[in-house]
N, C-alpha and C. Protein backbone atom coordinates (compact mmCIF):
# COMPACT_ATOMS: atom_id res chain seq x y z
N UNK A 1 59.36 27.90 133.67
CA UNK A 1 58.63 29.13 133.88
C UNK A 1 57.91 29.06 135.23
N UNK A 2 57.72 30.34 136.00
CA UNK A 2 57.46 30.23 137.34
C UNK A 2 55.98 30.27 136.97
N UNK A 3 55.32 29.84 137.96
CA UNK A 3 53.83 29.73 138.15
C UNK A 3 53.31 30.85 139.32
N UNK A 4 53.39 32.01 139.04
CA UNK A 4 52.80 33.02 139.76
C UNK A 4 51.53 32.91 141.13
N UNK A 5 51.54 33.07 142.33
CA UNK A 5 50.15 33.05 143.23
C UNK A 5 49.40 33.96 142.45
N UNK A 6 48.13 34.37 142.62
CA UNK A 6 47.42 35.74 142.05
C UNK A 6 46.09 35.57 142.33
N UNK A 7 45.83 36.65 143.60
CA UNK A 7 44.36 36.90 144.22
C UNK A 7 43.93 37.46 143.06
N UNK A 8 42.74 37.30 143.45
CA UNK A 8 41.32 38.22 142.37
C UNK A 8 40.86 38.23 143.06
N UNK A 9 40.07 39.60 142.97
CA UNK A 9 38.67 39.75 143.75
C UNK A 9 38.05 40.82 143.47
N UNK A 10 36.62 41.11 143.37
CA UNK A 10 36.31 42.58 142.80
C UNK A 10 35.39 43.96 143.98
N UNK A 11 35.93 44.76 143.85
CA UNK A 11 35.52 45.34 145.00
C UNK A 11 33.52 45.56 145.06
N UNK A 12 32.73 45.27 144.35
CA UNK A 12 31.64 44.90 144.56
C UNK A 12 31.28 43.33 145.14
N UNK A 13 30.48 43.45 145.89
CA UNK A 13 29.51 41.87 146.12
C UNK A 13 27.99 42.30 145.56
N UNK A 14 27.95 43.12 144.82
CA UNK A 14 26.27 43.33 144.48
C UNK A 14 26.31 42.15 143.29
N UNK A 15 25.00 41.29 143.48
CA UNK A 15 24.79 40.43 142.89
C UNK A 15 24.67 40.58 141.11
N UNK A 16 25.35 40.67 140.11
CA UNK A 16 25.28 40.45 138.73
C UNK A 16 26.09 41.86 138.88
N UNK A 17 27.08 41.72 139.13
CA UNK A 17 28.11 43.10 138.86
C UNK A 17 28.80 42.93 138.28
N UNK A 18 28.99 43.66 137.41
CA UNK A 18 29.70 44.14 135.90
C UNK A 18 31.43 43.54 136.43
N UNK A 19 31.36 44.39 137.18
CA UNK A 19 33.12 43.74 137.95
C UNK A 19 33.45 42.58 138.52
N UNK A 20 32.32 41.89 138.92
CA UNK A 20 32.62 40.73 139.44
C UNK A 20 32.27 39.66 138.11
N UNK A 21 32.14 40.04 137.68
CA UNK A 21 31.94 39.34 135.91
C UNK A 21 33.93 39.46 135.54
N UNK A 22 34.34 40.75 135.34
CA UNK A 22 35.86 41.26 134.99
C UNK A 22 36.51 40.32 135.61
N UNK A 23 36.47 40.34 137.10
CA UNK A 23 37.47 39.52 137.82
C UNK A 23 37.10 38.24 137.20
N UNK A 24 36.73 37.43 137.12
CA UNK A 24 36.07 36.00 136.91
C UNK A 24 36.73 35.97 135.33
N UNK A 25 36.78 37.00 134.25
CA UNK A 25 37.17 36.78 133.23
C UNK A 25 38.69 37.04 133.36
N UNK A 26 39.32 38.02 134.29
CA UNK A 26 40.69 37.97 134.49
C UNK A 26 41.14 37.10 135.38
N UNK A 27 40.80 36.10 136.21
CA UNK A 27 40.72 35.10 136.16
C UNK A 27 40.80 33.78 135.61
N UNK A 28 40.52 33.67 134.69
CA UNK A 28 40.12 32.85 133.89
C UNK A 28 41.57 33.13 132.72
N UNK A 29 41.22 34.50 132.33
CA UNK A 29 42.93 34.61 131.08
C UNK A 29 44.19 34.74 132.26
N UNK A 30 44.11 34.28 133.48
CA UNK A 30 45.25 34.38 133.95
C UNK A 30 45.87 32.78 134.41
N UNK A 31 44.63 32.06 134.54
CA UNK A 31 44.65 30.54 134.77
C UNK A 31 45.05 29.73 133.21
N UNK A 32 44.47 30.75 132.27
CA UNK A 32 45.04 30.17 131.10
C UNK A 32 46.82 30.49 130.61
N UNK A 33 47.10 31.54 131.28
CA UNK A 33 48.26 32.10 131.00
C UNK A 33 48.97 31.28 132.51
N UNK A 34 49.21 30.19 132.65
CA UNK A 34 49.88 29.61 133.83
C UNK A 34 49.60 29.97 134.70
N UNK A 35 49.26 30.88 135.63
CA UNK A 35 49.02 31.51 137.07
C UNK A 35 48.42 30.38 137.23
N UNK A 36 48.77 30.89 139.13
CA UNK A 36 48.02 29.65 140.37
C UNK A 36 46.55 31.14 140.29
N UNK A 37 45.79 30.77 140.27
CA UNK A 37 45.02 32.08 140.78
C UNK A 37 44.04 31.60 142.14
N UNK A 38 43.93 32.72 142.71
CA UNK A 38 42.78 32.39 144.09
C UNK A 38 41.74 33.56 143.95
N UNK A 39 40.29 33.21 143.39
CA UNK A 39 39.90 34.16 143.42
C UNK A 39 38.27 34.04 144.71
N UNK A 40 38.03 35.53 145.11
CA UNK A 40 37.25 35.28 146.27
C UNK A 40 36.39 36.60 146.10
N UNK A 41 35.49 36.16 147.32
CA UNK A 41 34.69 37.56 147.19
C UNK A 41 35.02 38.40 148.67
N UNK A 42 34.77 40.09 148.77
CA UNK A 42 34.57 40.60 149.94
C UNK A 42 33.71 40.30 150.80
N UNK A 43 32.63 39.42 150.06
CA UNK A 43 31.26 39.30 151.11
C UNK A 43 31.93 38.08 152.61
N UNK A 44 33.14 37.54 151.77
CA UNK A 44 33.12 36.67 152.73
C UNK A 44 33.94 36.84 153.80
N UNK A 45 34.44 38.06 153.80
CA UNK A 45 35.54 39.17 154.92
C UNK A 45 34.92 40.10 154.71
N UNK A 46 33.35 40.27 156.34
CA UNK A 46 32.69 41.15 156.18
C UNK A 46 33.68 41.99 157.31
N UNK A 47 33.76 43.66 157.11
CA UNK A 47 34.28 44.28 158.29
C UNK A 47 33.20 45.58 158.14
N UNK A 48 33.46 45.82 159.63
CA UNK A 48 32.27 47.14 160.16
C UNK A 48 33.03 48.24 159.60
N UNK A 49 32.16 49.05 159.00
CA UNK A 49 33.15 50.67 158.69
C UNK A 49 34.29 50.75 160.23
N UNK A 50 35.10 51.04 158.90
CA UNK A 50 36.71 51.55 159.85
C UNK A 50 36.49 52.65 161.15
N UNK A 51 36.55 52.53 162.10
CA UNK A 51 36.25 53.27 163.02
C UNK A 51 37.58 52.96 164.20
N UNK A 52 38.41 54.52 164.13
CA UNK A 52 39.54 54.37 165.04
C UNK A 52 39.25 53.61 166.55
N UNK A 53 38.36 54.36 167.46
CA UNK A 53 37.79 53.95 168.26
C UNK A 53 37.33 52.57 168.33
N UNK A 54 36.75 51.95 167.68
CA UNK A 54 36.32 50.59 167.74
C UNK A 54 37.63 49.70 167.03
N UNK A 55 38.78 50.18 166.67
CA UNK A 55 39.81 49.76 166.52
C UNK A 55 40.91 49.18 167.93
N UNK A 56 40.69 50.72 168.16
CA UNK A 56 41.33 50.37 169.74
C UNK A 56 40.63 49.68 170.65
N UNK A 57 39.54 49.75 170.98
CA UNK A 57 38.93 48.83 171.99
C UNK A 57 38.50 47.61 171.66
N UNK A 58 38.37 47.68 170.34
CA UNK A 58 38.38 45.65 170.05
C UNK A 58 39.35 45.12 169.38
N UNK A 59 40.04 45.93 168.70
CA UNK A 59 41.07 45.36 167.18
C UNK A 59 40.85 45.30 166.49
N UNK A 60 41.30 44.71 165.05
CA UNK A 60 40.65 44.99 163.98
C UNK A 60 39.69 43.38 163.57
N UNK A 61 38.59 43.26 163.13
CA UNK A 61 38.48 42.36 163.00
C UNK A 61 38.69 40.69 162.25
N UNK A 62 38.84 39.89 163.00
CA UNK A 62 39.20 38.64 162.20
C UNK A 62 39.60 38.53 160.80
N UNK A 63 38.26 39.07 160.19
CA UNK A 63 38.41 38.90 158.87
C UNK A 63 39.34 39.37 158.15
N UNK A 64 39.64 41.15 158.67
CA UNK A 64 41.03 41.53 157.97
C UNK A 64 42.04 40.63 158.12
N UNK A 65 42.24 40.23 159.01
CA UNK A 65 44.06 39.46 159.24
C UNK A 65 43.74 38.56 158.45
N UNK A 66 42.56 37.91 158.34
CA UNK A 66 42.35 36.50 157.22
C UNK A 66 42.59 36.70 156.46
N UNK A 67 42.76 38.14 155.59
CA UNK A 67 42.18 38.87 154.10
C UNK A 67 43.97 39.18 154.13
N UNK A 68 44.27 39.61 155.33
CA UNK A 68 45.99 40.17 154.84
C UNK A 68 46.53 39.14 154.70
N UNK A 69 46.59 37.75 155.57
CA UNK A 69 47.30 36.51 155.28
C UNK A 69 47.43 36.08 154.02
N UNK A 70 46.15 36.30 153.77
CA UNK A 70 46.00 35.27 152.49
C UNK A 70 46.59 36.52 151.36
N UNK A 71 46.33 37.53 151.19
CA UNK A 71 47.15 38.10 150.10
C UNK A 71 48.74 38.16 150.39
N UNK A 72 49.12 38.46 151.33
CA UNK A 72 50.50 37.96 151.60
C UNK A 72 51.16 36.89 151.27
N UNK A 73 50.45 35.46 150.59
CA UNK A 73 50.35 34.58 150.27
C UNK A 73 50.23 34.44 148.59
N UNK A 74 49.99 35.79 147.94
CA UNK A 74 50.03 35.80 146.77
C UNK A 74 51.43 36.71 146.35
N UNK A 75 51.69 36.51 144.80
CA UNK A 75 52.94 37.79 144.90
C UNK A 75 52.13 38.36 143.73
N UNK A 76 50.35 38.44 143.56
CA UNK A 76 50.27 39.52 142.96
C UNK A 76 48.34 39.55 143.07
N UNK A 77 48.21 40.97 143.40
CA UNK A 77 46.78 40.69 143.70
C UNK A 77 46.00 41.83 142.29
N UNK A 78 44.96 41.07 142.01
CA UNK A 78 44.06 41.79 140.94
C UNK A 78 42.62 42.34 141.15
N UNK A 79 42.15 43.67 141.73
CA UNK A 79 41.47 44.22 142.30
C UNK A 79 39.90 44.91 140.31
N UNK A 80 39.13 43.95 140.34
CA UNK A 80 38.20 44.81 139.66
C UNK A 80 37.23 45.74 140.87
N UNK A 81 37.73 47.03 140.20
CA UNK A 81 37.12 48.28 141.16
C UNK A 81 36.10 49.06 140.44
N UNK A 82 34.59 48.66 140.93
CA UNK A 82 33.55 49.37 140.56
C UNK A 82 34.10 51.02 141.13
N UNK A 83 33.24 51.77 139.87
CA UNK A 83 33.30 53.20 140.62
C UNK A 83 31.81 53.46 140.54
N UNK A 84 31.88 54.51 141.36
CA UNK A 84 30.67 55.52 142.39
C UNK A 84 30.96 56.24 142.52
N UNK A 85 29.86 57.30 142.07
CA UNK A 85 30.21 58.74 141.57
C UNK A 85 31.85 59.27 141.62
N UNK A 86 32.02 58.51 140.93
CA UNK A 86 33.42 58.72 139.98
C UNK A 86 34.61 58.43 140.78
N UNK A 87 34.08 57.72 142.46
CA UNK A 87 35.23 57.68 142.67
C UNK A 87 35.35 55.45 143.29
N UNK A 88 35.95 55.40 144.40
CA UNK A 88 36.45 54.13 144.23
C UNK A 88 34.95 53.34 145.47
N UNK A 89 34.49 52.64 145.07
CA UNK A 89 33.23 52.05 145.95
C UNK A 89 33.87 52.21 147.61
N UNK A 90 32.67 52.31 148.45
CA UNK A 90 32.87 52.44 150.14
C UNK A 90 33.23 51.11 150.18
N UNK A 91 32.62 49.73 149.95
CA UNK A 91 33.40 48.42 150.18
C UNK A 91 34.88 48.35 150.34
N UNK A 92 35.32 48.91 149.22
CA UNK A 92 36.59 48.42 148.64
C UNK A 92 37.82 49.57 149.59
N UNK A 93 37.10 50.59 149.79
CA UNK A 93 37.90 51.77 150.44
C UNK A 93 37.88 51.21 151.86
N UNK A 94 36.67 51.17 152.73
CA UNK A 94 36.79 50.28 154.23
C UNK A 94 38.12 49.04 154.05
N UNK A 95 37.75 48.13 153.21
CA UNK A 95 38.86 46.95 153.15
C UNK A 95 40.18 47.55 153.37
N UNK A 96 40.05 48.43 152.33
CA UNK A 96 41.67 48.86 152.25
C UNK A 96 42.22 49.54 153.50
N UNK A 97 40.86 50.32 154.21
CA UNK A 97 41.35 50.88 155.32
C UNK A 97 41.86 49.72 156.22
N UNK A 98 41.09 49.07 156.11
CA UNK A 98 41.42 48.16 157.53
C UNK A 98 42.51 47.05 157.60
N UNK A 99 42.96 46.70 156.24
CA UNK A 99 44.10 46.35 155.80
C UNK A 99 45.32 46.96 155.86
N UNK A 100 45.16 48.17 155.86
CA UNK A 100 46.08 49.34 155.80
C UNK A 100 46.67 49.53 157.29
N UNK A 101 45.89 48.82 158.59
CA UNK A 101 45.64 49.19 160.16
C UNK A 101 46.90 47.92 160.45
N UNK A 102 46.70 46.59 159.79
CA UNK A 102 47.13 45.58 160.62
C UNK A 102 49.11 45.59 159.84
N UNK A 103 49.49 45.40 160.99
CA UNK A 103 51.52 45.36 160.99
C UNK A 103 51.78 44.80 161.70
N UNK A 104 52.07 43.44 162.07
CA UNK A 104 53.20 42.66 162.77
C UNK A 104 54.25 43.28 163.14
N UNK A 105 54.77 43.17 164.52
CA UNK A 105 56.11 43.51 164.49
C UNK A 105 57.14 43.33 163.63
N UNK A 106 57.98 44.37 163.58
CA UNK A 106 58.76 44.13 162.62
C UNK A 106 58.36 44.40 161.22
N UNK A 107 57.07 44.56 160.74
CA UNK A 107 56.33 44.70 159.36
C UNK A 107 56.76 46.16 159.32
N UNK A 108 56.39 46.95 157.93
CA UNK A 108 56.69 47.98 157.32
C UNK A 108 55.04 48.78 157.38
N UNK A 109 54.75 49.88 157.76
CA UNK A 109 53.38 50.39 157.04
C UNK A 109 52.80 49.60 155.95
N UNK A 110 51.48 49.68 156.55
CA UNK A 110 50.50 48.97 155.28
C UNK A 110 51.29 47.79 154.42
N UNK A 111 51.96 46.48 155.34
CA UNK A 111 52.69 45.44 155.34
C UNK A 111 51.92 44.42 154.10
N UNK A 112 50.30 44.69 154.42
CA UNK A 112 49.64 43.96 152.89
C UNK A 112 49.76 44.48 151.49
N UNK A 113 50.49 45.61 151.44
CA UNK A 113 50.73 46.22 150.14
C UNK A 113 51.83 46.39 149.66
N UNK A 114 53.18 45.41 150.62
CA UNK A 114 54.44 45.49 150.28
C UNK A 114 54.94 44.28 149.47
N UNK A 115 55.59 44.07 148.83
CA UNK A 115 56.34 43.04 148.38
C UNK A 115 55.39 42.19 147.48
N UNK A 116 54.32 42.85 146.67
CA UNK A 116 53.45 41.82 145.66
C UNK A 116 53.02 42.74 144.71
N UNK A 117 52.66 42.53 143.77
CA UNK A 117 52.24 42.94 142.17
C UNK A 117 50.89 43.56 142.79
N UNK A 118 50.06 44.61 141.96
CA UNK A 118 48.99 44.67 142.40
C UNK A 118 48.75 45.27 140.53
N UNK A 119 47.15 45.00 140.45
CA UNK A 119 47.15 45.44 138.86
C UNK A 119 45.11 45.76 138.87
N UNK A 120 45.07 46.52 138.26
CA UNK A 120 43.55 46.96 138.45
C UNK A 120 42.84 46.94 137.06
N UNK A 121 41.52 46.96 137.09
CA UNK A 121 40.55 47.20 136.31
C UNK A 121 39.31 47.29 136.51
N UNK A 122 38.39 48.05 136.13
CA UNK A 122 36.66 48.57 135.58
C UNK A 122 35.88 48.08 134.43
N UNK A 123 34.86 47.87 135.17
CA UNK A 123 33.75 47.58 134.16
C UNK A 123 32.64 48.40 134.27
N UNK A 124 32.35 49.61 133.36
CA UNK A 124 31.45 50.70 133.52
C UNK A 124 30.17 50.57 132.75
N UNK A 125 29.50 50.70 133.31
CA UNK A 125 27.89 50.87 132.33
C UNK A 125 28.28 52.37 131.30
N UNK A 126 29.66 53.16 131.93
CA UNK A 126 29.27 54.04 131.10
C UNK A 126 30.06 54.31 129.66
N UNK A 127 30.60 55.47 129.24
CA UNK A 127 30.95 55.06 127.89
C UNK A 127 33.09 55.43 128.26
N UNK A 128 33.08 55.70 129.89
CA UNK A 128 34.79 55.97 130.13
C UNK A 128 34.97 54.53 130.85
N UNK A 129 34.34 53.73 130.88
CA UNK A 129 34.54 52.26 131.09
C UNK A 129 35.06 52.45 132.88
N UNK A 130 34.87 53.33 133.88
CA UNK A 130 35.68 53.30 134.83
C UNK A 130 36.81 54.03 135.57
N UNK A 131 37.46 54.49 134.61
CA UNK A 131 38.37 55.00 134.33
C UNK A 131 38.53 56.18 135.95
N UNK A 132 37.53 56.55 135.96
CA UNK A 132 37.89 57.66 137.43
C UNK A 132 37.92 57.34 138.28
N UNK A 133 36.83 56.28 138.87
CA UNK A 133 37.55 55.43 140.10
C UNK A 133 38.71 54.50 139.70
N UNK A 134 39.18 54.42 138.79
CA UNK A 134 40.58 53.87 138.50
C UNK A 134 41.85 54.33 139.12
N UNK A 135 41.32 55.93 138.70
CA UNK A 135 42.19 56.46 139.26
C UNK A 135 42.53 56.76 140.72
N UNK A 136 41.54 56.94 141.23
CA UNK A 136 41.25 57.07 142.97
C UNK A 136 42.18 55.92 143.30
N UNK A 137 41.48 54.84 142.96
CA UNK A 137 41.87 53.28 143.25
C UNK A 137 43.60 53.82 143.57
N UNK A 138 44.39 53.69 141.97
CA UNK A 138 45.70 53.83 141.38
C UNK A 138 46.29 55.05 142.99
N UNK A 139 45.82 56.44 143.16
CA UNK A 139 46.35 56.78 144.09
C UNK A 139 46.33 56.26 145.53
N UNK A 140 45.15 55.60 145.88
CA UNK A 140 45.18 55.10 147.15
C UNK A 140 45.96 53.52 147.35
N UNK A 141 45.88 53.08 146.38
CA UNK A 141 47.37 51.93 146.54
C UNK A 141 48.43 52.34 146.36
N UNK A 142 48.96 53.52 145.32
CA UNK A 142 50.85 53.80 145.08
C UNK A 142 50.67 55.05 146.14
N UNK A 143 50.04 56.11 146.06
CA UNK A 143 50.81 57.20 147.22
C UNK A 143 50.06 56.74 148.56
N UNK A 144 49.18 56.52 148.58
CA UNK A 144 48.53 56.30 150.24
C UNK A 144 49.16 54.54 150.88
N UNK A 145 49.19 53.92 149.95
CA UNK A 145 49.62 52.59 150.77
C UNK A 145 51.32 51.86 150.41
N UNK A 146 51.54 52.94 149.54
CA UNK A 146 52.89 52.58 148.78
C UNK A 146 52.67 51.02 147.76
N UNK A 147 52.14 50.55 147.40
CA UNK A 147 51.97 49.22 146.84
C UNK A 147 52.46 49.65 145.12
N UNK A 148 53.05 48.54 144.81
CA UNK A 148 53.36 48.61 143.26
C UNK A 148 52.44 48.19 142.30
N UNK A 149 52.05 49.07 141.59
CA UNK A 149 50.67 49.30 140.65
C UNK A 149 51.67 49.03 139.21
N UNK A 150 51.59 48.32 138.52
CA UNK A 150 51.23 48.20 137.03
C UNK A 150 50.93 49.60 136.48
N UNK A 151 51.45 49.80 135.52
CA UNK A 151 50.86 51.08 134.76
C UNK A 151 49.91 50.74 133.52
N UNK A 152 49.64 49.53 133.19
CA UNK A 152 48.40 48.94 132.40
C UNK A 152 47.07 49.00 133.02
N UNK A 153 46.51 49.22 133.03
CA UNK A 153 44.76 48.67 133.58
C UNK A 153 44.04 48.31 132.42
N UNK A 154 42.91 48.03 132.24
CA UNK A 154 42.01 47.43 131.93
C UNK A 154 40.31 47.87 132.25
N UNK A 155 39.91 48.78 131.11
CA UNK A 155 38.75 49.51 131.45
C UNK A 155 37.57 48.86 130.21
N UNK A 156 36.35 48.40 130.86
CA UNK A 156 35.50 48.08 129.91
C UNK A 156 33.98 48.77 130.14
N UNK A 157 34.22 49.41 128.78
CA UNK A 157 33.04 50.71 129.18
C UNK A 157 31.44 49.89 128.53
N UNK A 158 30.24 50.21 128.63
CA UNK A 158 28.71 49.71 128.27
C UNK A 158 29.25 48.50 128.60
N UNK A 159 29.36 48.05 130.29
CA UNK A 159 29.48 46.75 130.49
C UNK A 159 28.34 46.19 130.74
N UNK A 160 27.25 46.72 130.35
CA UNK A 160 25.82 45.52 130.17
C UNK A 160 25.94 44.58 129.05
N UNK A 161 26.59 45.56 128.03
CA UNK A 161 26.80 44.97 126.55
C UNK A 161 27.88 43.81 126.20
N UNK A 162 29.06 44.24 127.56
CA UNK A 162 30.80 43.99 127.00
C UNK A 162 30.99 42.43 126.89
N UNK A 163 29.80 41.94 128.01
CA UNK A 163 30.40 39.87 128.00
C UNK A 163 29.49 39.23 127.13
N UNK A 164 29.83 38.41 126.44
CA UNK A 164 29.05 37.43 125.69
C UNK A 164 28.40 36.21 126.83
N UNK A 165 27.50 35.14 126.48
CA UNK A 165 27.30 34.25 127.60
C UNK A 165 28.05 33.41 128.19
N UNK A 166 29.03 33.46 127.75
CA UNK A 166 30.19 32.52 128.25
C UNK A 166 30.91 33.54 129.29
N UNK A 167 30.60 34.72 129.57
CA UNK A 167 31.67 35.68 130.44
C UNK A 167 32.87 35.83 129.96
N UNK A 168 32.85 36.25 128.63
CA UNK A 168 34.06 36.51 127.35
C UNK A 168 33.73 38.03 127.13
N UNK A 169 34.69 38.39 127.06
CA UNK A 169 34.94 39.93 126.83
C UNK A 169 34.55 40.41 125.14
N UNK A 170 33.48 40.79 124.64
CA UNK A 170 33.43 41.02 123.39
C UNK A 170 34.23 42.53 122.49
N UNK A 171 34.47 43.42 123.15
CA UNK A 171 34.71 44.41 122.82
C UNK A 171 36.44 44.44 123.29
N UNK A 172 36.74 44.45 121.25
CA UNK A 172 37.97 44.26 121.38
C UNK A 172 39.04 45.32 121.67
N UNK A 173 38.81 46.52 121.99
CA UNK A 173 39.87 47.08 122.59
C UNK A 173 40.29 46.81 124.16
N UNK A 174 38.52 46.66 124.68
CA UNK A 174 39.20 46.75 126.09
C UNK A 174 39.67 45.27 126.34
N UNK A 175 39.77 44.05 124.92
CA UNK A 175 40.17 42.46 125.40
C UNK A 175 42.00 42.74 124.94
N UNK A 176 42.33 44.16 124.54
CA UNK A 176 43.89 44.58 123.68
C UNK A 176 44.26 45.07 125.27
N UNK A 177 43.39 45.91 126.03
CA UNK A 177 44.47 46.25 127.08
C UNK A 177 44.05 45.07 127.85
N UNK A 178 43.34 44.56 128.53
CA UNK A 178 43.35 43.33 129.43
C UNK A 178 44.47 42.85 128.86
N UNK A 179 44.86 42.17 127.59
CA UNK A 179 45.67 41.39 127.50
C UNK A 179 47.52 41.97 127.40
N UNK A 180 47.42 43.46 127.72
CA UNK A 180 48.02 44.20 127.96
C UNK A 180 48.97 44.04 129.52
N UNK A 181 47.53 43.95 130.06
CA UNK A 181 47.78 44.27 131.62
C UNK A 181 48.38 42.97 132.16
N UNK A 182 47.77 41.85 131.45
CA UNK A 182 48.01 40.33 132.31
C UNK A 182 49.50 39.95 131.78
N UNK A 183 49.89 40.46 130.52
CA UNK A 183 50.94 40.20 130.07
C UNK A 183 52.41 40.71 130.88
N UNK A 184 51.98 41.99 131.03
CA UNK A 184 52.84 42.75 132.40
C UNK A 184 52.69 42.68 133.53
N UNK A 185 51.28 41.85 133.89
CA UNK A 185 51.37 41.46 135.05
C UNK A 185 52.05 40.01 135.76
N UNK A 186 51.84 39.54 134.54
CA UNK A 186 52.76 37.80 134.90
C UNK A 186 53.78 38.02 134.82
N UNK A 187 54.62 38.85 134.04
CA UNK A 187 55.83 39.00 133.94
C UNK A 187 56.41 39.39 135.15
N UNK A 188 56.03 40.65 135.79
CA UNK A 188 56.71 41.04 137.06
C UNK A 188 55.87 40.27 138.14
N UNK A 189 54.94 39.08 138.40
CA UNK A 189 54.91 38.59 139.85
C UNK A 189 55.32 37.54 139.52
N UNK A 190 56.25 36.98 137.74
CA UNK A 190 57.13 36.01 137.80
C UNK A 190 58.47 35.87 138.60
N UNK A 191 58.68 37.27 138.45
CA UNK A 191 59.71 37.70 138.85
C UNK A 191 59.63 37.71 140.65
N UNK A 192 58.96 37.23 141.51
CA UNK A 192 58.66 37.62 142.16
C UNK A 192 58.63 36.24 143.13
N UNK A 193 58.15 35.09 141.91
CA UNK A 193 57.58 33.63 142.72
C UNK A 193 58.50 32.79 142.90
């Protein structure tokens, strides 16, 4: 059986975030389910809001090409995406922009979103667990960047309530689709490694 690469990372760095809890637990059921996993934070690929202009006269910065290498390096990346006011956090949207900028010769449009698994999930304080910046998310990776999205996600709604102290998912529907999502997700970036 192949041993899958698989980024994690959650589009918040705010300190005790519901999503960066998710990733760490999908993480964790994906290291148990064989995956190589690499998981990281945005704080540590800081980039300045996307600005065309400061694109052209400096490039894009360091950190993106660090951030595209290294997912290029996975064949499947797992994005927990806080939402804000219902739609996908400014962190996570800048990244993507600026990821979306860098192509090697010879590369295809938005070259970090080609050829790897990508699979999402929310952790909501509220009672739709996420679910609308899910969706934002879901269109700005399959129609805006072309990337192959999973049709599983993984939404965990009153996420003050959802982890036990161990960072275990207590609420068993949303631990039926997680285990939904990872199941279809190993499968196709098996296919892949």
């Amino acid at each position: 059986m192949r041993h899958p690469r698989i980024l994690v990372f959650s589009g918040s760095i705010r300190g005790g975030s519901y999503n960066t809890q998710l990733a760490a637990f999908v993480a964790k059921q994906l290291v148990l389910a064989d995956a190589d996993v690499t998981r990281i934070s945005l704080a540590d690929y800081p980039m300045p809001l996307y600005d065309g202009d400061q694109e052209r006269e400096k490039g894009a910065p360091e950190s993106a090409h660090k951030l595209k290498r290294l997912m290029q390096e996975h064949q499947g990346v797992f994005i927990a995406c806080p939402e804000y006011n219902t739609a996908i956090t400014p962190l996570l949207k800048n990244t993507l922009d600026w990821l979306s900028r860098l192509n090697d010769p010879g590369e295809p449009a938005a070259a970090a979103f080609k050829g790897r698994i990508f699979a999402i999930g929310a952790a909501s304080t509220g009672a739709l667990g996420g679910i609308r910046g899910l969706i934002g998310t879901r269109t700005i990776l399959e129609v805006g960047l072309g990337a192959f999205l999973i049709p599983e996600m993984v939404m965990v709604p009153n996420a003050a309530d959802a982890f036990d102290d161990k960072g275990d998912l207590r609420n068993e529907r949303s631990m039926a689709s997680l285990d939904a999502m990872v199941k279809r997700f190993l499968s196709e970036t098996r296919a892949r490694a």
